[in-house]
Every structure is written in C-alpha cells, then in structure tokens.
C-alpha atoms as a PDB file:
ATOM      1  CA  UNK A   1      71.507 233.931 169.821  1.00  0.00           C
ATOM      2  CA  UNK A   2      69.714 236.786 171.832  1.00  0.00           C
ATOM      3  CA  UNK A   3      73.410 238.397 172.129  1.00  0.00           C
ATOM      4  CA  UNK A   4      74.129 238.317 168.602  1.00  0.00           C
ATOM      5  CA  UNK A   5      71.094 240.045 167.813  1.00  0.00           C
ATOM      6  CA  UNK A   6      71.420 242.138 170.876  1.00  0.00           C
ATOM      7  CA  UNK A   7      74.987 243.575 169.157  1.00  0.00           C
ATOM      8  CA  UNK A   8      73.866 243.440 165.221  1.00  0.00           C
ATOM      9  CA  UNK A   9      70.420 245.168 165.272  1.00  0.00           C
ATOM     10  CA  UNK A  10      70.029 246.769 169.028  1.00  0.00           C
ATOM     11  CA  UNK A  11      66.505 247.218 170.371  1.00  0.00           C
ATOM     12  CA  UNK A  12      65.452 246.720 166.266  1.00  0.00           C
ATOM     13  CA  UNK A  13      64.742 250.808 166.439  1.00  0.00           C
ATOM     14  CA  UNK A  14      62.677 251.825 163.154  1.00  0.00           C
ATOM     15  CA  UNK A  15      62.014 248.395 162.281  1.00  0.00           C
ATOM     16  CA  UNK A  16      59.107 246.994 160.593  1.00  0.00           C
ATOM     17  CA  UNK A  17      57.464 243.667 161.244  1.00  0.00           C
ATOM     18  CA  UNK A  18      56.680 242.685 158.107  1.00  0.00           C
ATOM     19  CA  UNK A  19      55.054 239.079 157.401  1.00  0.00           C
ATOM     20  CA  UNK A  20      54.307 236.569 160.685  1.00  0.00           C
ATOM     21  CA  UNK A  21      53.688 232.773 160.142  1.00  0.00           C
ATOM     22  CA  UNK A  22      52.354 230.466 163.167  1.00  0.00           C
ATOM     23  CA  UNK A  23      52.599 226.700 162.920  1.00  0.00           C
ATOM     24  CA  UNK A  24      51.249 224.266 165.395  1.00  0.00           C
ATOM     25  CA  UNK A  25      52.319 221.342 166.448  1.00  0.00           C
ATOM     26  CA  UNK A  26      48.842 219.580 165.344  1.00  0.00           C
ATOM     27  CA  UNK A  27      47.912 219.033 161.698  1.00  0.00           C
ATOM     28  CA  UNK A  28      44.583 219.205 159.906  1.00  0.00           C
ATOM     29  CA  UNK A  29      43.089 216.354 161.656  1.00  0.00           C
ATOM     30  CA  UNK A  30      43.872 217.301 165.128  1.00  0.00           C
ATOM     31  CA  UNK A  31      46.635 214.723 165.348  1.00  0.00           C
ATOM     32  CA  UNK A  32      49.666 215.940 166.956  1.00  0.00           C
ATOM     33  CA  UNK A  33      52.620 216.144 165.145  1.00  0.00           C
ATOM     34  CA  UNK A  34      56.475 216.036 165.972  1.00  0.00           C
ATOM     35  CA  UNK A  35      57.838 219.042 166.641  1.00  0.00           C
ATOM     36  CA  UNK A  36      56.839 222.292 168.945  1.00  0.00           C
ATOM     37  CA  UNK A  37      54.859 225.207 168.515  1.00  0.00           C
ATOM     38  CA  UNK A  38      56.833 227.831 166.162  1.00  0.00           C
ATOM     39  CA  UNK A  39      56.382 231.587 164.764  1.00  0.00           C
ATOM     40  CA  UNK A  40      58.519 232.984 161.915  1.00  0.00           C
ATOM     41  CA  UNK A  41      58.894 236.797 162.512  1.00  0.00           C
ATOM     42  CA  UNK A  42      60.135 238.784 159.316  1.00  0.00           C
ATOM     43  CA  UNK A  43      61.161 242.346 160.270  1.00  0.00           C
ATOM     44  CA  UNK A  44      63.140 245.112 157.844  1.00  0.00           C
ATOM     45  CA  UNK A  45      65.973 246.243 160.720  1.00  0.00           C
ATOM     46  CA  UNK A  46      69.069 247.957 160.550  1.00  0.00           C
ATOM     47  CA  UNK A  47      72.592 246.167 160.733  1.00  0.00           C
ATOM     48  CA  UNK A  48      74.446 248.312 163.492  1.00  0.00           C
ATOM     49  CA  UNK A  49      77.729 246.875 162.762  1.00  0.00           C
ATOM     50  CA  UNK A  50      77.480 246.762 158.830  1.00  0.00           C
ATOM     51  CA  UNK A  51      77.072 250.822 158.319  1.00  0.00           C
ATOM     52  CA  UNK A  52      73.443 250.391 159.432  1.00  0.00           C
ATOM     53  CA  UNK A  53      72.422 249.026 155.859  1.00  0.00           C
ATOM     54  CA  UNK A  54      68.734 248.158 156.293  1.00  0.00           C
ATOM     55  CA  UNK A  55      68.093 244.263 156.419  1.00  0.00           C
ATOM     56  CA  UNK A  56      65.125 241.672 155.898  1.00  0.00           C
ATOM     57  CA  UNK A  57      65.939 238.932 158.830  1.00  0.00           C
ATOM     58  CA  UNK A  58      63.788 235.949 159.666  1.00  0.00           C
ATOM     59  CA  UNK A  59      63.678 235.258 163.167  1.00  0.00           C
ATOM     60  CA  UNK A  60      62.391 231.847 164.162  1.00  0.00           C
ATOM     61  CA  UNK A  61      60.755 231.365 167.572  1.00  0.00           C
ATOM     62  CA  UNK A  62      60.620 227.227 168.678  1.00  0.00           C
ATOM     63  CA  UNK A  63      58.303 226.077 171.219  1.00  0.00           C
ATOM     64  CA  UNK A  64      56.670 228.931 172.002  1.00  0.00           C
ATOM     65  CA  UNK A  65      54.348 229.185 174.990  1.00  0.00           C
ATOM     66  CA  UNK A  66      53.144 232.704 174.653  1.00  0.00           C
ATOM     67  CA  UNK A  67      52.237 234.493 170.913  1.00  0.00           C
ATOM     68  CA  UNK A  68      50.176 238.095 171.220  1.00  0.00           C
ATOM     69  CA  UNK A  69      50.276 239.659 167.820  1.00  0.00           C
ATOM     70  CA  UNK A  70      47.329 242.610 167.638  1.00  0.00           C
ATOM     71  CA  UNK A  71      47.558 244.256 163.645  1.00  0.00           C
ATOM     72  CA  UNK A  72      49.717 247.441 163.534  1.00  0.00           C
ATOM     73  CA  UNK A  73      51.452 249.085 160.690  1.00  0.00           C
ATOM     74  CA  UNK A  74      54.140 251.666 162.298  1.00  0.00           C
ATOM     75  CA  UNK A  75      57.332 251.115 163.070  1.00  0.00           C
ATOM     76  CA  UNK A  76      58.998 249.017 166.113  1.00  0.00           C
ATOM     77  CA  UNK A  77      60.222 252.150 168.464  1.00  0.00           C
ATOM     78  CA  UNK A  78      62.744 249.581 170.903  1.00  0.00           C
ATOM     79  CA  UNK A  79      62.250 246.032 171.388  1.00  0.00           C
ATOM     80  CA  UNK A  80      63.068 244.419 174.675  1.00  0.00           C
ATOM     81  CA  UNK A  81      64.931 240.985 174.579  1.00  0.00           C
ATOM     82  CA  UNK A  82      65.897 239.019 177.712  1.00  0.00           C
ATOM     83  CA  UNK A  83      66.188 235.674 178.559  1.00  0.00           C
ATOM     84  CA  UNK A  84      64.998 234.543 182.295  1.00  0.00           C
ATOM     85  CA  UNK A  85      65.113 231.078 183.726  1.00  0.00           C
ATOM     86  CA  UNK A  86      65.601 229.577 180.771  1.00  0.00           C
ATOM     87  CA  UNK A  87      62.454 231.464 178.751  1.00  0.00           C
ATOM     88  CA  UNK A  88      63.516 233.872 175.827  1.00  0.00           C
ATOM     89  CA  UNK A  89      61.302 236.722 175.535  1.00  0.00           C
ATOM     90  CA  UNK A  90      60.682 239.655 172.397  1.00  0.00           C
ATOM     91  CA  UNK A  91      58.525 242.184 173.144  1.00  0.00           C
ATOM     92  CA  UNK A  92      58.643 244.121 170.510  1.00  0.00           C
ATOM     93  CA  UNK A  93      56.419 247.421 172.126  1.00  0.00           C
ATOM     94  CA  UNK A  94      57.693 247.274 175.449  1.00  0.00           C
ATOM     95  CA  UNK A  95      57.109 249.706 177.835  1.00  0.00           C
ATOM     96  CA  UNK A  96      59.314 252.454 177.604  1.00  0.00           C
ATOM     97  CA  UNK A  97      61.227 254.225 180.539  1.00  0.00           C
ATOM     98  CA  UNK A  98      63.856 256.858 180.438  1.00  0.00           C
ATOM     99  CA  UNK A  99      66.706 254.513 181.002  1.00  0.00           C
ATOM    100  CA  UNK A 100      65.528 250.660 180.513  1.00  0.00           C
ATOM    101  CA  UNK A 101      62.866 249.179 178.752  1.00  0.00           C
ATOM    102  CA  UNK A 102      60.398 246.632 180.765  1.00  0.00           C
ATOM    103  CA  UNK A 103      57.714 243.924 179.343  1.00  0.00           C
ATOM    104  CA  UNK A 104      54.389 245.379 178.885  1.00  0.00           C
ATOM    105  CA  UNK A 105      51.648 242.663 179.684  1.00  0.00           C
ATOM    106  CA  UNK A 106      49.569 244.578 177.145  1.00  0.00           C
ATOM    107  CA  UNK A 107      52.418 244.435 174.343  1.00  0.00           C
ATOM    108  CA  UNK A 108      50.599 244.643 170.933  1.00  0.00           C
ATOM    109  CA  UNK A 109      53.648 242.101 169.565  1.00  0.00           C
ATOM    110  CA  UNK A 110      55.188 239.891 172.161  1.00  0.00           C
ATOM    111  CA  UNK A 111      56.606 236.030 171.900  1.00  0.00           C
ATOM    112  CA  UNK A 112      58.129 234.005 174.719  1.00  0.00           C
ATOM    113  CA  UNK A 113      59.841 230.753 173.838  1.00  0.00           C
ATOM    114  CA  UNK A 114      62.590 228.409 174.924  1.00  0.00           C
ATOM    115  CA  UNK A 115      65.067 228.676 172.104  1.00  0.00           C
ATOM    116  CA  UNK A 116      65.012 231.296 168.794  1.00  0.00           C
ATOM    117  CA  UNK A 117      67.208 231.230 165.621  1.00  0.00           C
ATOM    118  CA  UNK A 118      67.883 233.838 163.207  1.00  0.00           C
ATOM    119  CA  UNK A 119      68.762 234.426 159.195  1.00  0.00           C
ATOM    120  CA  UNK A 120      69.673 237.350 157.011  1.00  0.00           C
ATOM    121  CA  UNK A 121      67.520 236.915 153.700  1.00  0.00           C
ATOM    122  CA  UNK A 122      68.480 240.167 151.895  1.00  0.00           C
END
C-alpha cells in the first residue's frame, strides 16, 4: 500500500492535513475492545498520475504504536514513508536534506503502525 501511494501522490507535496480521528482499542468503561489502536488521516493531495487533479484521500493507520500530532495549519512540504522491519512509518514534516528526506524525532505529524489502507473520497 505504501508503494501505491508512493507512485499516486509522491512525498504528498502541498498537501493539507485536513481532519484526524483517533480510536482506541478501549471503550467508555475502560474495557478493552476487539480490534487495535487506529488513526484516520484526511489530507487534500495531488494525484501525480491523474494530471495532478487535487484529491481528498482517507488514509487509515491500524495498530498504531506511535501517534504525535502537534496543531498546524500550513501545508505538508514532503512526507517521508518507509516501511522497516515490518513497521510502516508517515512522517509527514520530516527532516529535509538536499537529496533524501530522514524521520525527525521532533516531527510535528508522525504515525508508525503495522499495516495502513487508503481511499479516494472526492
């Protein structure tokens, strides 16, 4: 899924984060519930293989193990995306060096996960 992403919207350049949602995997009285840990990321990108027509996508983040969001309204300048021994990682204000990107342990936006899935919703 990284790949696909990876090819259709790039490093999500001049995209916006728009709406986040964070569920647990407890419920209201502290009983655990089936399931994992999950954040729903909504971010306005650009398609690089459709013309670059500007897209709302939902990405969906399942059990997550790390979740730093600190408020910020400008734009996503690159994203970094990897996946390492099995752990999929989106920082979305990596550091930034002239020819790679690398994770920045202070990222104002980064989620680390074992498996993420992905939706177009206009």
């Amino acid at each position: 899924m990284i790949e696909v992403l990876k090819e259709t919207y790039g490093d999500f350049h001049d995209a916006l984060i728009t709406e986040i949602r964070y569920k647990t995997n407890f419920n209201y009285h502290n009983n655990q519930d089936n399931g994992v840990n999950e954040v729903e990321l909504f971010i306005s990108c650009f398609n690089l293989i459709n013309n670059f027509k500007r897209e709302l996508i939902k990405i969906t983040f399942f059990d997550v193990s790390v979740f730093k969001f600190v408020a910020y309204e400008g734009m996503v300048n690159s994203a970094l995306l990897k996946n390492e021994n099995d752990l999929i990682t989106f920082d979305f204000f990596p550091s930034i060096y002239h020819d790679h990107l690398e994770e920045d342990l202070n990222s104002d936006c980064i989620i680390k996960c074992k498996k993420v899935y992905y939706s177009v919703i206009e």
